[in-house]
N, C-alpha and C. Protein backbone atom coordinates (compact mmCIF):
# COMPACT_ATOMS: atom_id res chain seq x y z
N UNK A 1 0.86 -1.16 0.00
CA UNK A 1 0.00 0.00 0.00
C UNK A 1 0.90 1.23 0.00
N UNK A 2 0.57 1.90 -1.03
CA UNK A 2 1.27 3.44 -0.83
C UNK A 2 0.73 4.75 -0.11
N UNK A 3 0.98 5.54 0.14
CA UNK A 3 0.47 6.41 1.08
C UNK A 3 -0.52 7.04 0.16
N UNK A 4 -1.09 7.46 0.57
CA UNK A 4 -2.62 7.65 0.22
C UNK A 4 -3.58 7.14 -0.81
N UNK A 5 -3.03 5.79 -0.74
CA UNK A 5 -3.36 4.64 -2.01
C UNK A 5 -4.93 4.12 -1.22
N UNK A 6 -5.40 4.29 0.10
CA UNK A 6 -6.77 4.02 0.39
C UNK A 6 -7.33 5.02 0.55
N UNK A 7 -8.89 4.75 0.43
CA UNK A 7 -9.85 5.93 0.34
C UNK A 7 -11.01 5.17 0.67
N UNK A 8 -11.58 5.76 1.90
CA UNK A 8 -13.36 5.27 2.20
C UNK A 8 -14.14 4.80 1.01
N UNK A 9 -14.45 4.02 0.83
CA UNK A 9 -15.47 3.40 -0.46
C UNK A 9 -14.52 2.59 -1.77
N UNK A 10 -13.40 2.66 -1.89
CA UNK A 10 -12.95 2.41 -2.77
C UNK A 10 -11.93 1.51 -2.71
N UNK A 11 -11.73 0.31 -3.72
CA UNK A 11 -11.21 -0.70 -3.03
C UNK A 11 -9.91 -0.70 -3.27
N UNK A 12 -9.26 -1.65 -2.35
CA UNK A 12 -7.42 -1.59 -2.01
C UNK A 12 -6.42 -2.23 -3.05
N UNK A 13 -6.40 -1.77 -3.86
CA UNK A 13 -5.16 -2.97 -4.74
C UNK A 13 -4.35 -3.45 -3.80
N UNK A 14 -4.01 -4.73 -3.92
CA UNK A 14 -2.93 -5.65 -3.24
C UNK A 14 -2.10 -6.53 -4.42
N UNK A 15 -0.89 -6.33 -4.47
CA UNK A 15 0.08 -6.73 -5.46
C UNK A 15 1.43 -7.57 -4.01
N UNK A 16 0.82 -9.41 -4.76
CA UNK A 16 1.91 -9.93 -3.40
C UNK A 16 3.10 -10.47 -4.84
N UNK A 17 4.50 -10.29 -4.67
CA UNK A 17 5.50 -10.59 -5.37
C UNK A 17 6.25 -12.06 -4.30
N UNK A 18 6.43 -12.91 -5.27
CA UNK A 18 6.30 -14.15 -5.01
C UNK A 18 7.91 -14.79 -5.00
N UNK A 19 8.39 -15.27 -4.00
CA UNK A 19 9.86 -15.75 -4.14
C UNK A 19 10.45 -16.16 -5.40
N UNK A 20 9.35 -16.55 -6.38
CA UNK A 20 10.09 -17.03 -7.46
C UNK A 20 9.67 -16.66 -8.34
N UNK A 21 9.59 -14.91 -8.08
CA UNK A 21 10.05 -13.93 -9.08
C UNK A 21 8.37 -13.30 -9.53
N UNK A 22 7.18 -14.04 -9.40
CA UNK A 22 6.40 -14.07 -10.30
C UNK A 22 5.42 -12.86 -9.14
N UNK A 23 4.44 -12.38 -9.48
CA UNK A 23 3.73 -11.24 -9.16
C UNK A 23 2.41 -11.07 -9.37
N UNK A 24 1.28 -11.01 -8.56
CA UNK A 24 -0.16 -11.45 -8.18
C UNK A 24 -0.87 -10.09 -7.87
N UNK A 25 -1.62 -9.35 -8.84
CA UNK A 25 -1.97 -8.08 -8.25
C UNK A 25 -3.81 -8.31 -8.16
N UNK A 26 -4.33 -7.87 -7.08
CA UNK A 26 -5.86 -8.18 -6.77
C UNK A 26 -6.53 -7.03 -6.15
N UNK A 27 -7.91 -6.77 -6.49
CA UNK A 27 -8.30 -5.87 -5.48
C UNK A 27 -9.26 -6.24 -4.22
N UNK A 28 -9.07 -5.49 -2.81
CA UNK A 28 -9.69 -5.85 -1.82
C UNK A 28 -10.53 -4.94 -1.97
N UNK A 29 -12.04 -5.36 -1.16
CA UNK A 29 -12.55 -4.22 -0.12
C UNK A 29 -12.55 -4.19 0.72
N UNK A 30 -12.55 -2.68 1.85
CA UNK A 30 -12.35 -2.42 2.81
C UNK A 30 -13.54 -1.86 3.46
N UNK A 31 -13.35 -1.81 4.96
CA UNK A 31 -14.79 -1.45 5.35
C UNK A 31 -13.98 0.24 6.35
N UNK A 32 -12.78 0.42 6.20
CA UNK A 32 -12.45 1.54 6.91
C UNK A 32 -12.80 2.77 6.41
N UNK A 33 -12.94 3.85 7.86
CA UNK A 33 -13.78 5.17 7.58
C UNK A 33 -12.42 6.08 7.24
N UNK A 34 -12.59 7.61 6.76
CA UNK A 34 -11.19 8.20 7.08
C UNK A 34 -10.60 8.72 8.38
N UNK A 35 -11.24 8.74 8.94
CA UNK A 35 -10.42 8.54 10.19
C UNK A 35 -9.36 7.19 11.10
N UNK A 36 -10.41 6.29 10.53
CA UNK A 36 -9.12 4.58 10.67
C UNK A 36 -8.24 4.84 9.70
N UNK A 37 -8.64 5.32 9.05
CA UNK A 37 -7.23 5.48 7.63
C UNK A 37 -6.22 6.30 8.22
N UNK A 38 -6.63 7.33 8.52
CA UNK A 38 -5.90 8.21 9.36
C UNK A 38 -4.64 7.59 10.29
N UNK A 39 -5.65 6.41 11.04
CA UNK A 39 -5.00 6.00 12.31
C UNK A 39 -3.37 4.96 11.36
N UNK A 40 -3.95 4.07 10.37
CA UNK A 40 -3.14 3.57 9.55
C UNK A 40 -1.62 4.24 9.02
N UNK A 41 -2.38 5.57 8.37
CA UNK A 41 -0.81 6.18 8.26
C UNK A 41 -0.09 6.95 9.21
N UNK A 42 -0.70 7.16 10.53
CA UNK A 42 -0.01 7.28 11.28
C UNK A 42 0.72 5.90 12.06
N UNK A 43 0.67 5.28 11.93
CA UNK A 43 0.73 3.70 12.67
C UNK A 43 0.07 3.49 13.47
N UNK A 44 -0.46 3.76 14.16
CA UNK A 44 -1.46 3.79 14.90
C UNK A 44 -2.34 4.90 15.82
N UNK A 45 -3.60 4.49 16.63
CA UNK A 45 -4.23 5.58 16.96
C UNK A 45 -3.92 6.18 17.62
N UNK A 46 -2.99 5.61 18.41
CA UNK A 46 -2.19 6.53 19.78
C UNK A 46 -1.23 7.52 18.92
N UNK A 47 -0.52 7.13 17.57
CA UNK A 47 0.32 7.86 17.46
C UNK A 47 -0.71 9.00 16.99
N UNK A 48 -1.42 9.06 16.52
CA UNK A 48 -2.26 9.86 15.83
C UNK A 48 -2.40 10.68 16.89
N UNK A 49 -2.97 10.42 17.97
CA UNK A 49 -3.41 11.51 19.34
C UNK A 49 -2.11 12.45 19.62
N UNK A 50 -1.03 11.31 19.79
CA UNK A 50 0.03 12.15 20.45
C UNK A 50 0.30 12.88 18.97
N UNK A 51 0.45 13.15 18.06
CA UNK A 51 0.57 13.88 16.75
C UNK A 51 -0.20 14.94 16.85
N UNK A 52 -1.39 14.62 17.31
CA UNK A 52 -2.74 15.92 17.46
C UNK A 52 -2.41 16.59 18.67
N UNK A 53 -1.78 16.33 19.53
CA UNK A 53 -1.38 16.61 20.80
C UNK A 53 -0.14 17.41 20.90
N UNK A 54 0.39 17.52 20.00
CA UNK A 54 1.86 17.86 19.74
C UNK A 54 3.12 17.37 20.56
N UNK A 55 2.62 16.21 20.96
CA UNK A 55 3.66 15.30 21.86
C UNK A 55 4.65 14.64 21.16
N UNK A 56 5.63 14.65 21.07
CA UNK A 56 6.53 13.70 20.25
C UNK A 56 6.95 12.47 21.22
């Protein structure tokens, strides 16, 4: 997944590359809102708070 490669409603390409060389690209759906997305590219929700928080 690339950074801002998800979006509420719209589904996830997943591309798995295979030890022996060969390469499988599929699409998922997802049931996340933008705010879980949020939490995602931050790594998680805590980091997200302390980010909103200006805590490092």
């Amino acid at each position: 997944m690339t950074k801002g490669s998800i979006h509420p409603g719209k589904p996830l390409q997943i591309r798995l590359d295979h030890a022996d060389g060969t390469t499988d690209t599929f699409d998922v759906l997802h049931s996340y809102n933008e705010q879980q997305i949020d939490w995602v590219r931050a790594g998680s929700a805590l980091n997200k708070i302390r980010t909103e928080m200006g805590v490092k």
